[in-house]
N, C-alpha and C. Protein backbone atom coordinates (compact mmCIF):
# COMPACT_ATOMS: atom_id res chain seq x y z
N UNK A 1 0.82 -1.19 0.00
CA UNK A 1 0.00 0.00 0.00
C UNK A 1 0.86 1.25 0.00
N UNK A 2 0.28 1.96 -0.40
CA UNK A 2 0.68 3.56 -0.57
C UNK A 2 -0.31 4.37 0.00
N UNK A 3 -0.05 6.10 -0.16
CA UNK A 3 -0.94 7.04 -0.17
C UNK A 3 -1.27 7.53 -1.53
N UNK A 4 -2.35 7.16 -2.21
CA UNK A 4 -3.63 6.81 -1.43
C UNK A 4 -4.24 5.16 -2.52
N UNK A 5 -3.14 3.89 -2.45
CA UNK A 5 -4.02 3.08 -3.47
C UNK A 5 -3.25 2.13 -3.31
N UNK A 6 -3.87 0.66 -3.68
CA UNK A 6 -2.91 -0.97 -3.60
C UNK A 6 -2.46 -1.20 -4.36
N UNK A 7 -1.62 -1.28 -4.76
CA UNK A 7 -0.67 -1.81 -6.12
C UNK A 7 -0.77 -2.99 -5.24
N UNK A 8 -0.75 -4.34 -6.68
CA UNK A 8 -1.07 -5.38 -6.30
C UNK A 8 0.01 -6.05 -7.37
N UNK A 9 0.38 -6.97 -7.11
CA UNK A 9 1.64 -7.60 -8.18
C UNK A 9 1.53 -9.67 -8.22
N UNK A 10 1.67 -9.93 -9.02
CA UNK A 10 1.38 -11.13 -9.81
C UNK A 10 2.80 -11.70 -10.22
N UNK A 11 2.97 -13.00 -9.81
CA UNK A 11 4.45 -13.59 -10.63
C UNK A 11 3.89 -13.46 -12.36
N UNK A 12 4.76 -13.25 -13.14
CA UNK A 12 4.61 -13.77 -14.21
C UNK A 12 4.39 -14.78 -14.76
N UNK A 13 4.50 -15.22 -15.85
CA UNK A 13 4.52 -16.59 -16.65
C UNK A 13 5.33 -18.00 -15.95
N UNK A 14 6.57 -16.96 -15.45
CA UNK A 14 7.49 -18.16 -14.89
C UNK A 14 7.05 -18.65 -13.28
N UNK A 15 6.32 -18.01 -12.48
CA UNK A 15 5.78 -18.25 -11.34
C UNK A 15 6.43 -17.45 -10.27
N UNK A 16 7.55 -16.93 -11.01
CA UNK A 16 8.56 -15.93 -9.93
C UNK A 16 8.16 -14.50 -9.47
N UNK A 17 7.83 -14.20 -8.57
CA UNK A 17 7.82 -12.39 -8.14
C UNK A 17 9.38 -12.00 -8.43
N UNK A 18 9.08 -10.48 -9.07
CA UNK A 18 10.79 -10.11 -8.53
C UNK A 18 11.41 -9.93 -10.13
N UNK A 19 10.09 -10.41 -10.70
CA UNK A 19 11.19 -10.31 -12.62
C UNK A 19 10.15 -9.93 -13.17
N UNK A 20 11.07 -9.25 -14.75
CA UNK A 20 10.46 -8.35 -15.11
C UNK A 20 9.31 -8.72 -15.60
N UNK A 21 8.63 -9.62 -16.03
CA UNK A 21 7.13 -10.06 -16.38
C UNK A 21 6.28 -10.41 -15.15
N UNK A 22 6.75 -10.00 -14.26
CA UNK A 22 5.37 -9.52 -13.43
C UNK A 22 3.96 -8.65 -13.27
N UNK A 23 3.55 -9.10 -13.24
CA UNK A 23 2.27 -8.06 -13.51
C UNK A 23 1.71 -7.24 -12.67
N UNK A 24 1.34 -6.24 -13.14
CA UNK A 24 1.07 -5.28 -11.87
C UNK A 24 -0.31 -4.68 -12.20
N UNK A 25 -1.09 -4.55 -11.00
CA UNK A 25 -2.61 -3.66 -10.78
C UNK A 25 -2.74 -3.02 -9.83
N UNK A 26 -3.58 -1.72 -9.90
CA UNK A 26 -3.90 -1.23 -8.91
C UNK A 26 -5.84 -1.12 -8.46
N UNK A 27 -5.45 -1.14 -7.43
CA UNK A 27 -6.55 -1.35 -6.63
C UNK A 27 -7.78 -2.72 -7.31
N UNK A 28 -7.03 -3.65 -7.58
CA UNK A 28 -8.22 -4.51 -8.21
C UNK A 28 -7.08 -6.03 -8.45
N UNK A 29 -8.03 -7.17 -7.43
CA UNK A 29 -7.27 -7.59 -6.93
C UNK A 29 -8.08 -9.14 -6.89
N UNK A 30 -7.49 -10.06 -7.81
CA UNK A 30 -8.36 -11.43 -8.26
C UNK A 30 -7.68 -12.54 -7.99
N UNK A 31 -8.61 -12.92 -6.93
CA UNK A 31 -8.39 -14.70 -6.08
C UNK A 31 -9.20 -15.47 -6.84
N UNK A 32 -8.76 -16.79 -6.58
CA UNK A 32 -9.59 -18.10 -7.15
C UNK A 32 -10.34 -18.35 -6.03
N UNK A 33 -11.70 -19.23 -6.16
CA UNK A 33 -12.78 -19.32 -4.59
C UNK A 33 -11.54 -20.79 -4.54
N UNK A 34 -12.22 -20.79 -2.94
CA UNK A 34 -11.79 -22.02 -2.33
C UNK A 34 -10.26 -22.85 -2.66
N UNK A 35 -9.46 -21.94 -2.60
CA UNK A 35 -8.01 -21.52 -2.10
C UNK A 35 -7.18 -21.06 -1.43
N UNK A 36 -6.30 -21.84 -1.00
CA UNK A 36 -5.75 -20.70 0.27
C UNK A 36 -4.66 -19.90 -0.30
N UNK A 37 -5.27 -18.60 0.51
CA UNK A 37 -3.96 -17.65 -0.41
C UNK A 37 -3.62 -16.98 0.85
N UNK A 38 -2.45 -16.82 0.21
CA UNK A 38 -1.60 -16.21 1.05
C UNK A 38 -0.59 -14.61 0.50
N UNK A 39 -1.38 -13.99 1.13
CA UNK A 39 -0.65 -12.50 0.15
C UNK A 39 0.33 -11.61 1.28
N UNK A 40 1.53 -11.16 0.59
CA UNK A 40 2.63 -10.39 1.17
C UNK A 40 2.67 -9.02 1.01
N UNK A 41 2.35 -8.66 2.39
CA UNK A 41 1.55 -7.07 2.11
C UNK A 41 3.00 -6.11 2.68
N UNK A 42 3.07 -4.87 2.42
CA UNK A 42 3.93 -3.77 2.75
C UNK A 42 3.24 -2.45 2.56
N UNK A 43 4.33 -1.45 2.95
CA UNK A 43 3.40 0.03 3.16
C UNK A 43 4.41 0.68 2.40
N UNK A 44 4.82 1.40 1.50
CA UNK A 44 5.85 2.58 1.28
C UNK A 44 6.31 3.92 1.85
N UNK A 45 5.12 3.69 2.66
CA UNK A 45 4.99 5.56 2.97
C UNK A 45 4.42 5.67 4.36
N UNK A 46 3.16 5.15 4.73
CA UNK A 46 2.73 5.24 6.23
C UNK A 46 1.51 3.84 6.87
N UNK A 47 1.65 4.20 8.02
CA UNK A 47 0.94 2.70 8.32
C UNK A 47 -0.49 3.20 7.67
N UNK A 48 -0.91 1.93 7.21
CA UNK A 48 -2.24 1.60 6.40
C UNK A 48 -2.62 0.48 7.37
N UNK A 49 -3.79 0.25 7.00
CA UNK A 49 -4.68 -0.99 7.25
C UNK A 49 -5.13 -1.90 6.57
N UNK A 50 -4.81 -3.19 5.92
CA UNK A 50 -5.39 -3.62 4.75
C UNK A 50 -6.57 -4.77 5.46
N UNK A 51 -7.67 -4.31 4.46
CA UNK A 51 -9.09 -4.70 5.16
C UNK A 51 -9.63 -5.15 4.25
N UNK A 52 -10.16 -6.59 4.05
CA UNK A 52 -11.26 -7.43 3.27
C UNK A 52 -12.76 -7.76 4.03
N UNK A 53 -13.41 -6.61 4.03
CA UNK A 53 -14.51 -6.83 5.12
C UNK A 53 -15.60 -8.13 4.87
N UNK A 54 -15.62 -8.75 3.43
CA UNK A 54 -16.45 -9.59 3.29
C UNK A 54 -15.80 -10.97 3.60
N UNK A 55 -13.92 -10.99 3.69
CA UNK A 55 -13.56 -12.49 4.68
C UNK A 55 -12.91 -12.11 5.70
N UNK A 56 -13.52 -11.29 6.32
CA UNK A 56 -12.73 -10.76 7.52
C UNK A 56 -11.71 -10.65 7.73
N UNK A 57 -10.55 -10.16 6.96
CA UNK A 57 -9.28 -10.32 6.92
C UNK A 57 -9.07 -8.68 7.18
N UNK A 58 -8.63 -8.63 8.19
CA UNK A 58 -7.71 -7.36 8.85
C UNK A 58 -6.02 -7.30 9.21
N UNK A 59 -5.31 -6.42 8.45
CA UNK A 59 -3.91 -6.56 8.83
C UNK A 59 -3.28 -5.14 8.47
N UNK A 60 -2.99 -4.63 9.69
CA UNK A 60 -1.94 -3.57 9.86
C UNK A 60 -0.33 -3.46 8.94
N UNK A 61 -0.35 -2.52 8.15
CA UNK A 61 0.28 -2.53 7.26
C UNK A 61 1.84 -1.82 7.68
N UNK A 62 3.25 -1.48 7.81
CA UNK A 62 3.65 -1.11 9.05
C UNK A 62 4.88 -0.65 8.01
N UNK A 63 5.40 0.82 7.54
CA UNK A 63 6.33 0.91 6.77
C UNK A 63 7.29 0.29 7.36
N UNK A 64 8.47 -0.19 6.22
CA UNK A 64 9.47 -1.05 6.40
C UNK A 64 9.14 -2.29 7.07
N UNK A 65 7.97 -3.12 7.21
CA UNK A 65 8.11 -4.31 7.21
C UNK A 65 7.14 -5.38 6.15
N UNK A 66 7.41 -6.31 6.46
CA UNK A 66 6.28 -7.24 5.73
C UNK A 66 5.93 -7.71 6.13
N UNK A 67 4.46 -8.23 5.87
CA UNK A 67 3.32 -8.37 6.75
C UNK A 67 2.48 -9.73 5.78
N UNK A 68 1.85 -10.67 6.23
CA UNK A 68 1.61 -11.77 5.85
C UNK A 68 -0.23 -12.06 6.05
N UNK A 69 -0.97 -12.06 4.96
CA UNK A 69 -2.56 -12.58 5.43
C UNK A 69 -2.71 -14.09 4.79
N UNK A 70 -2.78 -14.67 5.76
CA UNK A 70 -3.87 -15.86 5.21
C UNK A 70 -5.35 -15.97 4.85
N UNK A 71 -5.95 -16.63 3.74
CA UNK A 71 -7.21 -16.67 3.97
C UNK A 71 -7.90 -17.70 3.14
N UNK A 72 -8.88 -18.03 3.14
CA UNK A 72 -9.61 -19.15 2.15
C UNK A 72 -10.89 -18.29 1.72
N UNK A 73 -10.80 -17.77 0.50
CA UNK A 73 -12.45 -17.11 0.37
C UNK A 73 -13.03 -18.29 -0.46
N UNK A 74 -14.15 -18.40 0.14
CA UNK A 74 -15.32 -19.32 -0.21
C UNK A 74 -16.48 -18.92 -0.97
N UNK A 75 -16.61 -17.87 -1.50
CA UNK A 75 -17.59 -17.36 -2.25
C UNK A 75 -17.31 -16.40 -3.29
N UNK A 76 -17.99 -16.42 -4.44
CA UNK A 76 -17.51 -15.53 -5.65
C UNK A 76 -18.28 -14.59 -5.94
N UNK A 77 -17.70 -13.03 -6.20
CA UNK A 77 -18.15 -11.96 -6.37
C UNK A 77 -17.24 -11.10 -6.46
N UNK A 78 -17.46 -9.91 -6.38
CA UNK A 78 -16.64 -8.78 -6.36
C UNK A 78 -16.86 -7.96 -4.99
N UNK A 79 -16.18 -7.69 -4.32
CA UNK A 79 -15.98 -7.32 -2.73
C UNK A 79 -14.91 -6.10 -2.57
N UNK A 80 -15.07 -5.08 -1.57
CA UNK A 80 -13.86 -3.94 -1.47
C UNK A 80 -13.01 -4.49 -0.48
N UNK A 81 -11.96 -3.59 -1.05
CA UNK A 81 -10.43 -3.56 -0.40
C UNK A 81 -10.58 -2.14 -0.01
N UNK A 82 -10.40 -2.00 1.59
CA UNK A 82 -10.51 -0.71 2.09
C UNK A 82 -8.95 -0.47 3.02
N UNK A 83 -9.05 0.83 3.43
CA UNK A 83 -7.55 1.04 4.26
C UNK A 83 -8.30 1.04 5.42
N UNK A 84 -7.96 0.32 6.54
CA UNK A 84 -9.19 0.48 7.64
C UNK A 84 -8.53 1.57 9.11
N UNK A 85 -7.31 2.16 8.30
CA UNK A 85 -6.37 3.47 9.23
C UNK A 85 -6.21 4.35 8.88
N UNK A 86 -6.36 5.57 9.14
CA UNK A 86 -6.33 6.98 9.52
C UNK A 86 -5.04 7.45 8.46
N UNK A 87 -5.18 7.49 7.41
CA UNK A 87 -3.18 7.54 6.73
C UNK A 87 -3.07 8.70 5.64
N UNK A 88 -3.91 9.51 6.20
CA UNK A 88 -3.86 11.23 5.69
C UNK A 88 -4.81 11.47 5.15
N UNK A 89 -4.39 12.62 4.01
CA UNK A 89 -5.85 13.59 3.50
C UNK A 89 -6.44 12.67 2.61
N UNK A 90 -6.10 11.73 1.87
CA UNK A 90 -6.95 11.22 0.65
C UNK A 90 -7.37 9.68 1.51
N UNK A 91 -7.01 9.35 2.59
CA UNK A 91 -7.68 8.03 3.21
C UNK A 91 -8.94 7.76 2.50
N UNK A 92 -9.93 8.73 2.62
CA UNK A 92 -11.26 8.34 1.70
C UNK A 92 -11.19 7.42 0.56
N UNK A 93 -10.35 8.14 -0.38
CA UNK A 93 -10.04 7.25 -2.01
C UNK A 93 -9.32 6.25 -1.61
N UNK A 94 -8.93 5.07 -0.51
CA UNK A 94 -7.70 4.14 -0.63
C UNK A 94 -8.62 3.43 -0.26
N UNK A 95 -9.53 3.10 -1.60
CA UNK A 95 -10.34 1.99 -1.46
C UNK A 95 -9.53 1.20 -2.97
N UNK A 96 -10.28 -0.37 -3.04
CA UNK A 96 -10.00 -1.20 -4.38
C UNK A 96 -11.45 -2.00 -4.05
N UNK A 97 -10.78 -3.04 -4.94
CA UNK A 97 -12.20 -4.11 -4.73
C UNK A 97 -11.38 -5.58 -5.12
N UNK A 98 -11.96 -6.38 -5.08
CA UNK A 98 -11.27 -8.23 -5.44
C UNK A 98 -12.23 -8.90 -5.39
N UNK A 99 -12.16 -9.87 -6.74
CA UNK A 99 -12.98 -10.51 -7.22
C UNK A 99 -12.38 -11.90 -6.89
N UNK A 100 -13.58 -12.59 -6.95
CA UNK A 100 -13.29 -13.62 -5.89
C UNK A 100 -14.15 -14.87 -7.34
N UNK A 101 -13.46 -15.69 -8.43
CA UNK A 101 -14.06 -16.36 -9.17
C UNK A 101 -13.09 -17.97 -9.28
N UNK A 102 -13.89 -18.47 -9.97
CA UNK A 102 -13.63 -19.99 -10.17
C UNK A 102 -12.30 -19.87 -10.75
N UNK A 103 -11.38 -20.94 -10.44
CA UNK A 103 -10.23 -20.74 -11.12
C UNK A 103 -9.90 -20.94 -12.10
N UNK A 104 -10.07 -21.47 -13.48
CA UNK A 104 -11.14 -21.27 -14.85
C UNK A 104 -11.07 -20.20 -15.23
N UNK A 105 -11.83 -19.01 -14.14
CA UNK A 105 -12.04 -17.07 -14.88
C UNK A 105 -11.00 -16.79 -14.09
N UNK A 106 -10.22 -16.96 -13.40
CA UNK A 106 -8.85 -16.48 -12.61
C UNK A 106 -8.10 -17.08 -13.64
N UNK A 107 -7.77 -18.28 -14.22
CA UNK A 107 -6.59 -18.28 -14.75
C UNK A 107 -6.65 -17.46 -16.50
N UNK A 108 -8.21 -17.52 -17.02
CA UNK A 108 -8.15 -16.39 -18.20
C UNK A 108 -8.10 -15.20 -17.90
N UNK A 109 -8.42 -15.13 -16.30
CA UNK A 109 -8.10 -13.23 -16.39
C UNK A 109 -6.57 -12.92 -16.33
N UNK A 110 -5.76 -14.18 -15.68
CA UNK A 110 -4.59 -13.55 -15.75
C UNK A 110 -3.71 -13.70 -17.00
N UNK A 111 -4.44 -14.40 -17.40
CA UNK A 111 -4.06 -14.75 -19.18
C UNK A 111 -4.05 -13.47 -19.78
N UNK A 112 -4.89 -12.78 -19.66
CA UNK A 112 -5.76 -11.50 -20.40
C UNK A 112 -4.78 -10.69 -20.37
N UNK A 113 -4.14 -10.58 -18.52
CA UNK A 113 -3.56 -10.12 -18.10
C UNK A 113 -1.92 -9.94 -18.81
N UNK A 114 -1.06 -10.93 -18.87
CA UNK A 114 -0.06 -11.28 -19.75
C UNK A 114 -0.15 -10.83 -20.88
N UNK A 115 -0.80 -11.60 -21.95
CA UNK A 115 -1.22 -10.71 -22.79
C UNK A 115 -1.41 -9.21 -23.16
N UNK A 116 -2.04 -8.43 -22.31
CA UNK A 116 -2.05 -7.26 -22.45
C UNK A 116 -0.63 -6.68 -21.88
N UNK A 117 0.01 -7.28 -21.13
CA UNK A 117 0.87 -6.75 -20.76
C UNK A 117 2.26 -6.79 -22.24
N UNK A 118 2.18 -8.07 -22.58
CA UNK A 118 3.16 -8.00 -23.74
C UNK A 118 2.76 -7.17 -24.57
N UNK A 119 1.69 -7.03 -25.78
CA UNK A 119 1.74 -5.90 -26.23
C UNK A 119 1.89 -5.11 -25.98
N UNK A 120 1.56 -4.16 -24.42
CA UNK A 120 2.23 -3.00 -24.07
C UNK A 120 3.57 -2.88 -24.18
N UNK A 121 4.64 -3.81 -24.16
CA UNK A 121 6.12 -3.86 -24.52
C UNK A 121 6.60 -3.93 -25.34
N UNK A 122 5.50 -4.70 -26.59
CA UNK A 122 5.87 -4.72 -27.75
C UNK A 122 5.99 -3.45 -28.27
N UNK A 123 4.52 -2.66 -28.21
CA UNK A 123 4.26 -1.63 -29.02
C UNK A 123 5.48 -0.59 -28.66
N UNK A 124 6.11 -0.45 -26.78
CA UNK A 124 7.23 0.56 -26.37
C UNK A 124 8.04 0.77 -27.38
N UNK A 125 8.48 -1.22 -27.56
CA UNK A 125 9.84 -1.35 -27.91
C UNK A 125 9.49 -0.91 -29.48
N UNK A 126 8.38 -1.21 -30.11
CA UNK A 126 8.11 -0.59 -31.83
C UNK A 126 8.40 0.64 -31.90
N UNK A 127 8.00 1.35 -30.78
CA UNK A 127 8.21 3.14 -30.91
C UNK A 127 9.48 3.20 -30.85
N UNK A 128 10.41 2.74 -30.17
CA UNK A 128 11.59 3.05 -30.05
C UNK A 128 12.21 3.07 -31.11
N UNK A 129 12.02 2.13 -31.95
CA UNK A 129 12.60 1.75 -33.13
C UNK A 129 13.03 2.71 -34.18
């Protein structure tokens, strides 16, 4: 988390965080149902709160450290991601949302995802040219 929004990040193709085909979103944030996930949260700037009010998942976000949620969501929809702490003037806007679908529409969204992401590199590297 930041002030004021979640950047959310995805291994790439190869399964690795940390290289350059990782994928990145903000504030919008897609689990498979009935999986346990486990997401590695941080702050850049000031303590946040990261809050999934529909699986009850609450976790204090704490600059310079990392911070760990477990969870199993069991139901599919689309649900908010709120900051549930006090973390300046735009706190209001440091909302997202996460969709919560069969893993089937999770693995074509992140397909979609890849995809769109390579042509965005392609087309850079065409301009450059």
């Amino acid at each position: 988390g930041r002030q004021f929004e979640w950047r959310i990040r995805y291994a790439g193709r190869n399964g690795q965080l940390g290289d350059e085909d990782d994928i990145y979103q903000v504030n919008d944030l897609h689990l498979p149902v009935n999986e346990e996930i486990v997401l590695s949260i941080k702050s850049q700037d000031v303590l946040h709160s990261f809050f999934l009010p529909n699986v009850r998942v609450k976790q204090d976000v704490v600059p310079g450290m990392k911070q760990y949620v477990w969870f199993k969501p069991n139901q599919t929809g689309t649900f908010d991601i709120v900051c549930a702490e006090l973390c300046g003037w735009g706190h209001y806007k440091m909302r997202g949302q996460f969709t919560v679908e069969s893993r089937e529409s999770f693995n074509a969204w992140l397909e979609k995802q890849y995809e769109e992401q390579e042509q965005d590199s392609f087309s850079t590297e065409s301009e450059e040219e």
